[in-house]
N, C-alpha and C. Protein backbone atom coordinates (compact mmCIF):
# COMPACT_ATOMS: atom_id res chain seq x y z
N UNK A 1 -16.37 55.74 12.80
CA UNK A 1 -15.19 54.93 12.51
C UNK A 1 -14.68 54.26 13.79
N UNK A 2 -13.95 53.16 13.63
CA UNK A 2 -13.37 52.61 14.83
C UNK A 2 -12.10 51.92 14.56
N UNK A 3 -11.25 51.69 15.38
CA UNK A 3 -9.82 51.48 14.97
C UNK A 3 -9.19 50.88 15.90
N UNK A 4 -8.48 49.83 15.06
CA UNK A 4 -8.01 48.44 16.03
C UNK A 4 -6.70 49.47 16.80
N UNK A 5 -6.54 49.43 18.19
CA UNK A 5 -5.39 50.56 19.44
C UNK A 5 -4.22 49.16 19.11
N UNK A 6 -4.21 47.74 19.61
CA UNK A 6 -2.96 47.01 19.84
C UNK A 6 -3.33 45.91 19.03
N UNK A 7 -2.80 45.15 17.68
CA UNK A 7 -2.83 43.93 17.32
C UNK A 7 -2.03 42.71 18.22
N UNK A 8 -1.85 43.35 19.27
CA UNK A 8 -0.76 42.33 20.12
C UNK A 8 -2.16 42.05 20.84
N UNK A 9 -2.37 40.31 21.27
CA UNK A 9 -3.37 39.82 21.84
C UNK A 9 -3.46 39.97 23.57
N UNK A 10 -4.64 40.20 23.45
CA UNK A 10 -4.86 40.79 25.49
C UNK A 10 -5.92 39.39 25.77
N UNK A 11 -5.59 39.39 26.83
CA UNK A 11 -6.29 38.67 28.07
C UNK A 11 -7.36 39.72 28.20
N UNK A 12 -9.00 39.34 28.44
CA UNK A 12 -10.12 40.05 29.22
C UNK A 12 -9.34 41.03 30.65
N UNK A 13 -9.29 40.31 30.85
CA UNK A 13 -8.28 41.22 32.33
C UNK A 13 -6.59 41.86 32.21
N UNK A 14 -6.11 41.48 31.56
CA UNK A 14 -5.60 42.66 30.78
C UNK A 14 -6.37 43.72 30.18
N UNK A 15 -7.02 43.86 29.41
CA UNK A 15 -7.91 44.71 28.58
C UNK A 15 -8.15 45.30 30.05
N UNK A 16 -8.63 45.13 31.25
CA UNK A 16 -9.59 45.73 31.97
C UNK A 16 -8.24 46.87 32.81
N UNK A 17 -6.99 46.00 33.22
CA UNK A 17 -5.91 46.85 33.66
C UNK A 17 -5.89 47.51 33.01
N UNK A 18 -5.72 47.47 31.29
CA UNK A 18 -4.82 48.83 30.13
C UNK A 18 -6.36 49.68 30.40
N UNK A 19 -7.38 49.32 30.37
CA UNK A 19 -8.71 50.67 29.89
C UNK A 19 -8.40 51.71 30.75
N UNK A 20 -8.23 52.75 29.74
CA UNK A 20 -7.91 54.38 30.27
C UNK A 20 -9.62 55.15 31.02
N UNK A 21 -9.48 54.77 32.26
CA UNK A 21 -10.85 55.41 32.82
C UNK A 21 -11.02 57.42 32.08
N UNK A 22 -10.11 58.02 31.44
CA UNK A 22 -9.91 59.31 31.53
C UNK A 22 -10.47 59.30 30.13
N UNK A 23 -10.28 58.51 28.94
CA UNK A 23 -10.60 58.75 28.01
C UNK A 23 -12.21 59.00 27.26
N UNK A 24 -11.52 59.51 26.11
CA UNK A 24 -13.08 60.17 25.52
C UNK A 24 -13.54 59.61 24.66
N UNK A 25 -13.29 58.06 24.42
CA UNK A 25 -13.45 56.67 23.77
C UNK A 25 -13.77 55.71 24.23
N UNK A 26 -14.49 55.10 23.97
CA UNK A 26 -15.28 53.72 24.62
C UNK A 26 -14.00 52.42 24.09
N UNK A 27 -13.87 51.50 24.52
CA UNK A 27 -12.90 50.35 24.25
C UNK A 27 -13.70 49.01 24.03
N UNK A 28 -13.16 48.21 23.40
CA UNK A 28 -13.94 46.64 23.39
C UNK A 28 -13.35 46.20 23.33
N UNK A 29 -13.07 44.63 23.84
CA UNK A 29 -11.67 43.55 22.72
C UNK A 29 -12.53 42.87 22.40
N UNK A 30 -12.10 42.56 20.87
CA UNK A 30 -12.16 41.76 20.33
C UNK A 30 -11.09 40.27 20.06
N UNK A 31 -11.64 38.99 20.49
CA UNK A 31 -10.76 38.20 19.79
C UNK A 31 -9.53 38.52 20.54
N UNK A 32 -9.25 39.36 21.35
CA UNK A 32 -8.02 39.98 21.69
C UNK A 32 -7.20 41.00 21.53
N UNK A 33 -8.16 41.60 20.23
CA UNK A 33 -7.49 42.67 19.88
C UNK A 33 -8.60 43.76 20.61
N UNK A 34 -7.76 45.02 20.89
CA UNK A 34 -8.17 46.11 21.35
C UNK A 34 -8.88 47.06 20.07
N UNK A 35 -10.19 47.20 20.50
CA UNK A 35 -10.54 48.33 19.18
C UNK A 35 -11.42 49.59 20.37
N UNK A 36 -10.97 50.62 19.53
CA UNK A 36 -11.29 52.15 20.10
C UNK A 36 -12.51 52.47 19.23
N UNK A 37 -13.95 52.49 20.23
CA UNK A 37 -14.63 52.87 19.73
C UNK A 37 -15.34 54.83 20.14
N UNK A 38 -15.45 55.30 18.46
CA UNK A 38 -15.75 56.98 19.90
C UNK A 38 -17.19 56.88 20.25
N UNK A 39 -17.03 57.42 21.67
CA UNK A 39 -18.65 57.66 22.03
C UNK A 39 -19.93 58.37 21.25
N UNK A 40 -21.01 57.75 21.39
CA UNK A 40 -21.80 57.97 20.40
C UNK A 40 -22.33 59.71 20.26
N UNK A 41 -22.47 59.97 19.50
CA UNK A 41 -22.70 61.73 18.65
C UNK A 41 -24.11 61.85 18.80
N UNK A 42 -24.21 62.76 18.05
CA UNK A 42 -25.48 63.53 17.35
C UNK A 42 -27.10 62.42 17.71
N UNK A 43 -27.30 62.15 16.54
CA UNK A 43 -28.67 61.64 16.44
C UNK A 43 -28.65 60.11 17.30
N UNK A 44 -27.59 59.83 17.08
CA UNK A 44 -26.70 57.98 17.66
C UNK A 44 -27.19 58.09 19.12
N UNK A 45 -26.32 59.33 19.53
CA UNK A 45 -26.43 59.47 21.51
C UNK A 45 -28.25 60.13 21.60
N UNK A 46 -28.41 60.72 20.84
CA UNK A 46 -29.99 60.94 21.31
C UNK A 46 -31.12 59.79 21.01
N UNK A 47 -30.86 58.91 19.86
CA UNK A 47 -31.95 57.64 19.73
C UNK A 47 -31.48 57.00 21.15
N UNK A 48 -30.39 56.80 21.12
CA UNK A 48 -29.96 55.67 22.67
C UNK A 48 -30.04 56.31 24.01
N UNK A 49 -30.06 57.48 24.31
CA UNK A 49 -30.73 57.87 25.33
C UNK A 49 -32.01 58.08 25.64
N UNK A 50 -32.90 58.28 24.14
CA UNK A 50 -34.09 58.54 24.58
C UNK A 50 -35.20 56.97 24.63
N UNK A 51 -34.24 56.03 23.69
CA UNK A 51 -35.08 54.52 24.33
C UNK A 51 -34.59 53.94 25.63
N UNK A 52 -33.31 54.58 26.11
CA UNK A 52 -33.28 54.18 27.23
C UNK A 52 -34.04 54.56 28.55
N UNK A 53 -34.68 56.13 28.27
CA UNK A 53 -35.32 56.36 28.79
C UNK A 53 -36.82 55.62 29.29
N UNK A 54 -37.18 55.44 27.83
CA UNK A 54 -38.42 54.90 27.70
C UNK A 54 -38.59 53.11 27.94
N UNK A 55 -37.20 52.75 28.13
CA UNK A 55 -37.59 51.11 28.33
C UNK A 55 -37.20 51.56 29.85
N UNK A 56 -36.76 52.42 30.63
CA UNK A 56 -36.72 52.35 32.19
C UNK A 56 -38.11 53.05 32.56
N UNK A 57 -38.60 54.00 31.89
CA UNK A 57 -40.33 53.81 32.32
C UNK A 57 -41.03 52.70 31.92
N UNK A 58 -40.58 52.32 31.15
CA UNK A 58 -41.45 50.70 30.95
C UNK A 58 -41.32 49.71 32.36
N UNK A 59 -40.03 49.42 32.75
CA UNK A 59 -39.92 48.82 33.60
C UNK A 59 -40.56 49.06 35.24
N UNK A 60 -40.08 50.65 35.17
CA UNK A 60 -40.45 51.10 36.41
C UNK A 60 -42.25 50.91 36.35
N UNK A 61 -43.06 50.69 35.48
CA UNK A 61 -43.93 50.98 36.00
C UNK A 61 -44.34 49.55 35.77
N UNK A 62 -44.02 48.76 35.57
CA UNK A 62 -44.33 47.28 36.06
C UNK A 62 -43.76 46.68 37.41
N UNK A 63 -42.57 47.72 38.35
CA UNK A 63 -42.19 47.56 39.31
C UNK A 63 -41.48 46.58 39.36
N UNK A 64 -40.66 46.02 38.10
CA UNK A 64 -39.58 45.41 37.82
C UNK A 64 -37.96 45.98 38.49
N UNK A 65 -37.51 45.01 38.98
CA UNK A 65 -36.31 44.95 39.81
C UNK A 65 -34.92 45.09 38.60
N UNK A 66 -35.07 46.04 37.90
CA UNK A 66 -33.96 46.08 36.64
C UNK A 66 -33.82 47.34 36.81
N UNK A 67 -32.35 47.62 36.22
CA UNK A 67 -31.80 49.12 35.72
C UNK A 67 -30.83 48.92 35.36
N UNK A 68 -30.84 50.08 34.75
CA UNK A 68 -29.94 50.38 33.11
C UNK A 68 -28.53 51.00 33.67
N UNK A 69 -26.99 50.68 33.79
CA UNK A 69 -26.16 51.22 34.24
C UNK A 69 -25.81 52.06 33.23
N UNK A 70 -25.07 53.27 34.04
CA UNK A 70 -24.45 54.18 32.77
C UNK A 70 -23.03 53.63 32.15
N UNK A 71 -21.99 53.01 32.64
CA UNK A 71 -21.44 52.32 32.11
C UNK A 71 -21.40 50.66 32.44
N UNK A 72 -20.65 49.23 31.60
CA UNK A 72 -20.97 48.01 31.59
C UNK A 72 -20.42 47.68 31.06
N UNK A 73 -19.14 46.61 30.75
CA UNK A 73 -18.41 46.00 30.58
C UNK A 73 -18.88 43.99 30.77
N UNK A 74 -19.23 44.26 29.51
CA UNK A 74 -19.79 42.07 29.58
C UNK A 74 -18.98 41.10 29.16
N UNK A 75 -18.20 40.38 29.90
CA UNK A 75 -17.17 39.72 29.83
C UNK A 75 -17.68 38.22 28.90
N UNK A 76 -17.62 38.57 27.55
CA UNK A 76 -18.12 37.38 26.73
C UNK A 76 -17.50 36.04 26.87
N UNK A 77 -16.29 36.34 26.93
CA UNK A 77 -15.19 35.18 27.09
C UNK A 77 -14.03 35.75 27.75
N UNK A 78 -12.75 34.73 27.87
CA UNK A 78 -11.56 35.27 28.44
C UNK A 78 -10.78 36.31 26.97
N UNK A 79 -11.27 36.60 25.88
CA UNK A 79 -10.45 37.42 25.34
C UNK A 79 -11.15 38.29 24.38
N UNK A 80 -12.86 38.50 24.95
CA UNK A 80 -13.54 39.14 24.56
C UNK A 80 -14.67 39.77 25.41
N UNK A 81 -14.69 41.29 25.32
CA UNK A 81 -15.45 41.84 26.20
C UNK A 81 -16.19 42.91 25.27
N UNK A 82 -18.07 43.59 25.41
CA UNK A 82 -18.04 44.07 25.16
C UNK A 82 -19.22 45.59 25.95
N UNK A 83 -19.22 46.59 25.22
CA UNK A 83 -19.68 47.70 26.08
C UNK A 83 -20.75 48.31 25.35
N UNK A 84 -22.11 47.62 25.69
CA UNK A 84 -23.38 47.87 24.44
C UNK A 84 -23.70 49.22 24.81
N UNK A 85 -24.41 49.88 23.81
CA UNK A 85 -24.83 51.23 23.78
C UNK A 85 -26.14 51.17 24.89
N UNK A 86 -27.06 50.00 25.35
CA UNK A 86 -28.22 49.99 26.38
C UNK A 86 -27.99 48.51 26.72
N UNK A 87 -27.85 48.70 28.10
CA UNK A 87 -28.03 47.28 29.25
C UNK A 87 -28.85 47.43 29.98
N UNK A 88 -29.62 46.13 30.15
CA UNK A 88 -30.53 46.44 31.44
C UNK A 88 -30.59 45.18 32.38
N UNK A 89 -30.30 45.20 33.52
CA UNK A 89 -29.86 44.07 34.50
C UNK A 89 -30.58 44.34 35.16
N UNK A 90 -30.96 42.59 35.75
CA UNK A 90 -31.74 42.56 37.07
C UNK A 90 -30.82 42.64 38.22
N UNK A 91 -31.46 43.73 39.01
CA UNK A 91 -31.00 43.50 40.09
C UNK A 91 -30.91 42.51 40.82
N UNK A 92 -32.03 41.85 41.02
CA UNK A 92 -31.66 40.85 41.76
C UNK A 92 -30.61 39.34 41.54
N UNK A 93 -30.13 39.59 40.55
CA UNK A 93 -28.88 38.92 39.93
C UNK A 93 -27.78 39.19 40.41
N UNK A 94 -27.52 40.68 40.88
CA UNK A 94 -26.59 41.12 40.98
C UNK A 94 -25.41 40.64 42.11
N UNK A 95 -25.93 39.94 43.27
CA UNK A 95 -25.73 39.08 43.88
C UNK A 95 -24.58 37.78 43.58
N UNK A 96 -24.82 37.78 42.59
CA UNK A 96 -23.95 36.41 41.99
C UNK A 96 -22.96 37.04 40.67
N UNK A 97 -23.02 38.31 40.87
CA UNK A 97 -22.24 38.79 39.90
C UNK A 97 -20.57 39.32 40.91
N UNK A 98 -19.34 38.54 40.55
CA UNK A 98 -18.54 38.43 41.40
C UNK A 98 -17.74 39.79 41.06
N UNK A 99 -18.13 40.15 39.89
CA UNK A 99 -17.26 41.75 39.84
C UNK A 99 -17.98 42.83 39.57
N UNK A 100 -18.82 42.69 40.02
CA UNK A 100 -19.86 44.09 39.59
C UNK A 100 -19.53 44.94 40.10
N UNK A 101 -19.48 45.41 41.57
CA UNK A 101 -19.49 46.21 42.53
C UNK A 101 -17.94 46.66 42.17
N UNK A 102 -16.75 46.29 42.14
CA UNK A 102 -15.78 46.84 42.28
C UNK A 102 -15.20 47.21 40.55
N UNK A 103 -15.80 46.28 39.53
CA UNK A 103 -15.38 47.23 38.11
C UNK A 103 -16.52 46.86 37.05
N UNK A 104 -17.91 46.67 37.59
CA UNK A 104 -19.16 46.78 36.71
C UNK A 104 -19.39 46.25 35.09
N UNK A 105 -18.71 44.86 36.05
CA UNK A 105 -18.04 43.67 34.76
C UNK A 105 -19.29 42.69 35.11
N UNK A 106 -20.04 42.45 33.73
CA UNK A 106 -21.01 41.47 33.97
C UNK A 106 -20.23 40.05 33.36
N UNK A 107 -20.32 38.83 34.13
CA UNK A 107 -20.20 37.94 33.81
C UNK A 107 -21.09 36.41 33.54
N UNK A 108 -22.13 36.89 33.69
CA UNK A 108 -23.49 35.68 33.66
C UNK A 108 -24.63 36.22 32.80
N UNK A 109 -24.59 35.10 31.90
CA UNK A 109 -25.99 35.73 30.95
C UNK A 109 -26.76 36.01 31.72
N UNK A 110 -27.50 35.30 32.89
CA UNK A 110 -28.79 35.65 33.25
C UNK A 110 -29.18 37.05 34.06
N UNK A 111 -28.00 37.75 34.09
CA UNK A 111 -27.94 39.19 34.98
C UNK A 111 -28.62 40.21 33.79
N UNK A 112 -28.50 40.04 32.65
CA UNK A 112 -28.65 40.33 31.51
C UNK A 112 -30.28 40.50 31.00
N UNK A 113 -31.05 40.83 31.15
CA UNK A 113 -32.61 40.84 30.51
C UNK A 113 -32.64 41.28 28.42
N UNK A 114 -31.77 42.51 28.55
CA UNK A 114 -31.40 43.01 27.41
C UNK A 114 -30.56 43.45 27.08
N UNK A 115 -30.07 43.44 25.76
CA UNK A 115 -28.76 44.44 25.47
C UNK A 115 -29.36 45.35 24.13
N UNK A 116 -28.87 46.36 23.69
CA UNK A 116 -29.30 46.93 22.40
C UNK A 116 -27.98 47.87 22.09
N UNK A 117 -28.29 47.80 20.52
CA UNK A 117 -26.65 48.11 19.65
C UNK A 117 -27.25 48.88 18.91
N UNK A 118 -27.07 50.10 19.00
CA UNK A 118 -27.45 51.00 17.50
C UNK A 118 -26.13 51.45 16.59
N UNK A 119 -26.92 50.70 15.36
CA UNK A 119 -26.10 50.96 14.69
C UNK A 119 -25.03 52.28 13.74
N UNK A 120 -23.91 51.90 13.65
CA UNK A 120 -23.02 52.94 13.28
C UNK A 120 -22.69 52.34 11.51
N UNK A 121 -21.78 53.01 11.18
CA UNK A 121 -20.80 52.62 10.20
C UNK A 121 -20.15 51.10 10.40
N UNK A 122 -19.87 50.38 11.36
CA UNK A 122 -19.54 49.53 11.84
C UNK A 122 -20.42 48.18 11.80
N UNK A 123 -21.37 48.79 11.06
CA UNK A 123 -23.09 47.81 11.07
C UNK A 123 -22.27 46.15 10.90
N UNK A 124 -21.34 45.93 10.38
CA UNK A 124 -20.83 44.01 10.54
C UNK A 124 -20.80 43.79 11.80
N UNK A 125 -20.33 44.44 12.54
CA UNK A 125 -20.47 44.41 14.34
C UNK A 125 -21.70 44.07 14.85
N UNK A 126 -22.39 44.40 14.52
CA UNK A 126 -24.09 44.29 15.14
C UNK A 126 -24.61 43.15 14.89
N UNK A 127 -24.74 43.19 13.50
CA UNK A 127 -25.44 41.96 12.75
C UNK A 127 -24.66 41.07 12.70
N UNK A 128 -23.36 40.75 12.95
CA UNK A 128 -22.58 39.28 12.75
C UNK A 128 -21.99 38.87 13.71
N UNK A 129 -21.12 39.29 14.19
CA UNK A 129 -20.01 39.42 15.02
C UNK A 129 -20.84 39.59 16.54
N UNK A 130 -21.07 40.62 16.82
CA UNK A 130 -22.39 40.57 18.34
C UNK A 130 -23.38 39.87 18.56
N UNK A 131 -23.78 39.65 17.17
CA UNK A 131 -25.38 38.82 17.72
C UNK A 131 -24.83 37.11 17.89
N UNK A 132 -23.45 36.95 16.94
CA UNK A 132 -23.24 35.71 17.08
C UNK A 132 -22.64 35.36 18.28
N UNK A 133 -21.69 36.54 19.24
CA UNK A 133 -21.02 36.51 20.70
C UNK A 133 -22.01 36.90 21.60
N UNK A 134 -23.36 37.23 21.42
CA UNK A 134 -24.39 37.35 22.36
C UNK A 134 -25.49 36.10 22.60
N UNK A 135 -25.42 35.74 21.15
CA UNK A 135 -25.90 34.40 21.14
C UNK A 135 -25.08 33.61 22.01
N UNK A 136 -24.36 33.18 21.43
CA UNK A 136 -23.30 32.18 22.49
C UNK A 136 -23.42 32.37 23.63
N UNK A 137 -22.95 33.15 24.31
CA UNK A 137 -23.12 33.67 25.53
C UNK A 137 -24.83 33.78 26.24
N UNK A 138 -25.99 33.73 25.93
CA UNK A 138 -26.82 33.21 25.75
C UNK A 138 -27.60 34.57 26.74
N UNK A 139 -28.08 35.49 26.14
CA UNK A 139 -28.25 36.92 26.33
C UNK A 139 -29.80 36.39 26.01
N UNK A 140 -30.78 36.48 26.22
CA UNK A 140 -31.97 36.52 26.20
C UNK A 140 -32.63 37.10 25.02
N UNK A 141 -32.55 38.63 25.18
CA UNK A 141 -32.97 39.24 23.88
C UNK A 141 -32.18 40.33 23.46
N UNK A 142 -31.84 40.44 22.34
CA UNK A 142 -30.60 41.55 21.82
C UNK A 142 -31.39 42.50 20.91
N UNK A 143 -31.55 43.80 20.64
CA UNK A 143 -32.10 44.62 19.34
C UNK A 143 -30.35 45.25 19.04
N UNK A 144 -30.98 45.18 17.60
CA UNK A 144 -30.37 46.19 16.52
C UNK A 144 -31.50 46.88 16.06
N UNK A 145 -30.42 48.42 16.26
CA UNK A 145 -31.17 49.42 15.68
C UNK A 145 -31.04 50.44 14.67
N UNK A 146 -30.82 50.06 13.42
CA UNK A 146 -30.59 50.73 12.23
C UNK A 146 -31.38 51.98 12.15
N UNK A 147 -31.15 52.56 12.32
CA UNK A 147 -32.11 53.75 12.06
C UNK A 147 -31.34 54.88 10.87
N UNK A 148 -30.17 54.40 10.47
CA UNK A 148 -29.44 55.08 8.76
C UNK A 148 -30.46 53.45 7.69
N UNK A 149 -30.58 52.28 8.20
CA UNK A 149 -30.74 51.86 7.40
C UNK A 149 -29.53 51.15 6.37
N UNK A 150 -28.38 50.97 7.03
CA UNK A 150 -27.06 51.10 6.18
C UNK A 150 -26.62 49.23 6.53
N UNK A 151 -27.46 48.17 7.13
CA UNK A 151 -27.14 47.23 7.63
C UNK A 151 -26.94 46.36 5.69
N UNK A 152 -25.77 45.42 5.97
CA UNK A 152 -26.35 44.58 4.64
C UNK A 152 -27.65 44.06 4.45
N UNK A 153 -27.66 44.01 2.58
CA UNK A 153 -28.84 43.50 2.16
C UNK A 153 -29.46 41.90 2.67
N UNK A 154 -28.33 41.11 2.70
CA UNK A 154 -28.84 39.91 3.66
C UNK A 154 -29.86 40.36 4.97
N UNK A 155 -28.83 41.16 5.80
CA UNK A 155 -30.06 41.14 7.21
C UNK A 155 -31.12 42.55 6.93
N UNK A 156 -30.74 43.36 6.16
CA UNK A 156 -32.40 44.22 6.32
C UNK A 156 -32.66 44.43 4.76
N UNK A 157 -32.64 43.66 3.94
CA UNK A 157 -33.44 43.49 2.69
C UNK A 157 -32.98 44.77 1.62
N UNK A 158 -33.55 44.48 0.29
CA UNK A 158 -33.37 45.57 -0.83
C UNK A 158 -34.52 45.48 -1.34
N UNK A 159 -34.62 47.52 -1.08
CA UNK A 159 -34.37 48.38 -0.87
C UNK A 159 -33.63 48.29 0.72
N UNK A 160 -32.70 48.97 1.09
CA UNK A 160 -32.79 49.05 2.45
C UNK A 160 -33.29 50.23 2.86
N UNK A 161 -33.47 50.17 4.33
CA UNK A 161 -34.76 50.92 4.90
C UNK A 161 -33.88 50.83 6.76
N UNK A 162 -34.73 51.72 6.93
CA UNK A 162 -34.24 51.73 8.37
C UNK A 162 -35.22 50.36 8.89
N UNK A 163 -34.78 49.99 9.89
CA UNK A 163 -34.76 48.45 10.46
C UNK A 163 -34.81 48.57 11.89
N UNK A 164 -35.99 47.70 12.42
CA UNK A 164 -35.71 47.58 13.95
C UNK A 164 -35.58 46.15 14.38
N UNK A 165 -34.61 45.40 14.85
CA UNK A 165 -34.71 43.63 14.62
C UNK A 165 -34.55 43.54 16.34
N UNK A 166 -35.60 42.64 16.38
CA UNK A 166 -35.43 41.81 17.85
C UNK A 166 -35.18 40.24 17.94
N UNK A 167 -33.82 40.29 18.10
CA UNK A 167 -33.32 38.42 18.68
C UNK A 167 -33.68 38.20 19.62
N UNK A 168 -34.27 36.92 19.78
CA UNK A 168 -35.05 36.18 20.85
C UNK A 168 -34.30 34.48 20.87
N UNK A 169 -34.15 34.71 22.02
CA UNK A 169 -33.16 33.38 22.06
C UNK A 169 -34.02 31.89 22.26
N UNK A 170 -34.15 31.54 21.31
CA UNK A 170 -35.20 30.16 21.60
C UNK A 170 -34.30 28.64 21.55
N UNK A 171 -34.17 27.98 22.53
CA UNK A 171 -33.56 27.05 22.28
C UNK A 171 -31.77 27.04 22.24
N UNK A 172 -31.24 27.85 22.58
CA UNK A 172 -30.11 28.59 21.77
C UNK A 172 -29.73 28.65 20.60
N UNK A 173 -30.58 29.16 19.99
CA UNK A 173 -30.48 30.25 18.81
C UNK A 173 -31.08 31.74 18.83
N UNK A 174 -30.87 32.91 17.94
CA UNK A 174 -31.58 33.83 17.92
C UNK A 174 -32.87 33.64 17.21
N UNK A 175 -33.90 34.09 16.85
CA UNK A 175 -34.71 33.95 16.26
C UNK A 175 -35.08 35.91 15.87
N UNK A 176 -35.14 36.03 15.30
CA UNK A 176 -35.11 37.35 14.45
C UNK A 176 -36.32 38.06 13.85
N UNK A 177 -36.90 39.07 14.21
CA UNK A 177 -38.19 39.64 13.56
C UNK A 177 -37.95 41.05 13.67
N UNK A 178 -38.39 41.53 12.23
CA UNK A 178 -37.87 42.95 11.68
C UNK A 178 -39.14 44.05 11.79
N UNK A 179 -39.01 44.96 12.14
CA UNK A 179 -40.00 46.02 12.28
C UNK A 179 -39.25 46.93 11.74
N UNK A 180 -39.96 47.47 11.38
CA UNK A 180 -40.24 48.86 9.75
C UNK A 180 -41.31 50.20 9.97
N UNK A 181 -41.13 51.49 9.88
CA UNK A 181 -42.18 52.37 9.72
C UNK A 181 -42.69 52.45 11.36
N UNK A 182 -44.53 52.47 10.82
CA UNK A 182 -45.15 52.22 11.51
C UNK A 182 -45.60 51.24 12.63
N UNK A 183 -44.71 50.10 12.41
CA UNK A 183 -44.98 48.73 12.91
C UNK A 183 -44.30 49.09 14.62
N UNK A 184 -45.47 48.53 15.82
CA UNK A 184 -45.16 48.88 16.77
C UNK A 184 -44.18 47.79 17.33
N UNK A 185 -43.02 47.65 18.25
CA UNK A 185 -41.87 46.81 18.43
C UNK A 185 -43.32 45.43 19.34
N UNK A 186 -42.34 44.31 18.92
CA UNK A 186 -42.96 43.12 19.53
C UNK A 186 -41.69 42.49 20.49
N UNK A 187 -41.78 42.86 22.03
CA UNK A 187 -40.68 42.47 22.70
C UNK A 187 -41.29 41.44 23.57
N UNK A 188 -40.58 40.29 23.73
CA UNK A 188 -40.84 39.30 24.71
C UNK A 188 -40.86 40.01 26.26
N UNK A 189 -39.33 40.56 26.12
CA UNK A 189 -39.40 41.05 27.84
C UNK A 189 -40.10 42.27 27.99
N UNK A 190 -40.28 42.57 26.89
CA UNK A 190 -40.94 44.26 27.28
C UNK A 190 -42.55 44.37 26.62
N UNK A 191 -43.20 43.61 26.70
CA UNK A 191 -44.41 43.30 26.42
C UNK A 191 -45.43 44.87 26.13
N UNK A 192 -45.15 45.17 27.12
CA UNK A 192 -46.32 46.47 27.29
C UNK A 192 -45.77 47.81 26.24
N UNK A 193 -44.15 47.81 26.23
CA UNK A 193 -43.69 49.24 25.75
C UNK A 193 -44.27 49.40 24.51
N UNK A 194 -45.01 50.71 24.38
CA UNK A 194 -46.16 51.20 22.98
C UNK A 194 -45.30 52.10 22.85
N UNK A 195 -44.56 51.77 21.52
CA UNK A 195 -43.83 52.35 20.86
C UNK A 195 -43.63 52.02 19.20
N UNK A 196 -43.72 52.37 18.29
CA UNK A 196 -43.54 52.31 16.95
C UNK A 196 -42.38 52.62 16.60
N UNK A 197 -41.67 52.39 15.57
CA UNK A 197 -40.34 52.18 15.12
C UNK A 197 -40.39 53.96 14.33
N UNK A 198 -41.00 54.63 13.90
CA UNK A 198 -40.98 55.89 13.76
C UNK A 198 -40.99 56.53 15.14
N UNK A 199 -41.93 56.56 15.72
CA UNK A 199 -41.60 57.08 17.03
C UNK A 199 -39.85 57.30 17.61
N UNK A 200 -39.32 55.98 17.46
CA UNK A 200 -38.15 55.72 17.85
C UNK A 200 -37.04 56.64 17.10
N UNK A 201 -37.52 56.02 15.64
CA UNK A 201 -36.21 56.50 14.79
C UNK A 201 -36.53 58.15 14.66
N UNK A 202 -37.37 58.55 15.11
CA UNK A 202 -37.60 60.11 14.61
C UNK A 202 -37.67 61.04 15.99
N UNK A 203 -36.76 60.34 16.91
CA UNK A 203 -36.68 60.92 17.91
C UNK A 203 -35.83 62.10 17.98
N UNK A 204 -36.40 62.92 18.29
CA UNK A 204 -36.01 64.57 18.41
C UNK A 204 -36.50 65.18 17.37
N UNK A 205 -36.95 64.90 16.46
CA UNK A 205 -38.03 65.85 14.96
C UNK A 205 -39.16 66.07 15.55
């Protein structure tokens, strides 16, 4: 569940003064409004730690100049910010990133290689609302990762099924391709990672 904290509208930098560093809740604004999201649980925090694992051995062993921060704050606009469940930035971007170092605020798509959102109860967030403020903002490649399967029938079909979707930004637009089951992921930036969408979703069984 997640729950709008102030309907009174914030500034990006407002939002960044009010965020309670102590708390046991992740924050986003939206639009301006403040929503309290809780940190991810059970099966949620173990799928997203254990592909994060596995896309930083991917990288590391191509000797790619990227890593995954433990926390990240992506300043979409002036009254929208948000805090994906996996980031992975080039370092060598980091340079031109004017607030990184002092509050680990990304502000330039191109610092950005990937972002990934696994999905909650909240699944309109992922599929509408993020991919359309990641699009804009012009994020390279974004996954959603359904692994309840609970996304609407528009974006993962009927029957629904657990779902692995990779946006690929062509032209500025996303461009969208769904992996299912057995089907091994097809990533632009991550070319080599041999991984199957069971593998993924059945992580820890």
């Amino acid at each position: 569940m997640i729950a709008v904290i102030d309907r009174k509208s914030m500034s990006f930098d407002e939002f960044i003064d009010w965020y309670p560093e102590s708390s046991g809740n992740r924050y986003e604004l939206r639009r301006g409004v403040v929503i309290e999201m809780p940190k991810p649980r059970g099966q949620h925090s173990r799928l997203a730690g254990d592909l994060a694992y596995d896309l930083g051995t991917a990288f590391r062993e191509k000797n790619q100049s990227y890593f995954i921060p433990k926390e990240c704050i992506i300043k979409i606009s002036e009254n929208t910010g948000y805090e994906p469940d996996i980031i992975i930035l080039d370092e060598s971007e980091m340079v031109n990133e004017p607030r990184w170092e002092q509050e680990s605020i990304i502000t330039l798509s191109q610092s950005i290689k990937l972002v990934v959102e696994v999905v909650s109860t909240n699944w309109r967030d992922d599929y509408l609302v993020k991919l359309g403020d990641y699009e804009a903002f012009g994020i390279q490649e974004y996954w959603i990762v359904d692994y309840l399967g609970i996304g609407g029938r528009r974006y993962i079909g009927s029957p629904k099924q657990p779902t692995f979707t990779v946006c690929t930004l062509v032209e500025g637009e996303y461009e969208l391709q769904q992996f299912r089951g057995n089907d091994p992921i097809i990533s632009p930036t991550f070319s080599k990672l041999s991984l199957t969408i069971n593998q993924i979703f059945n992580s820890g069984e």
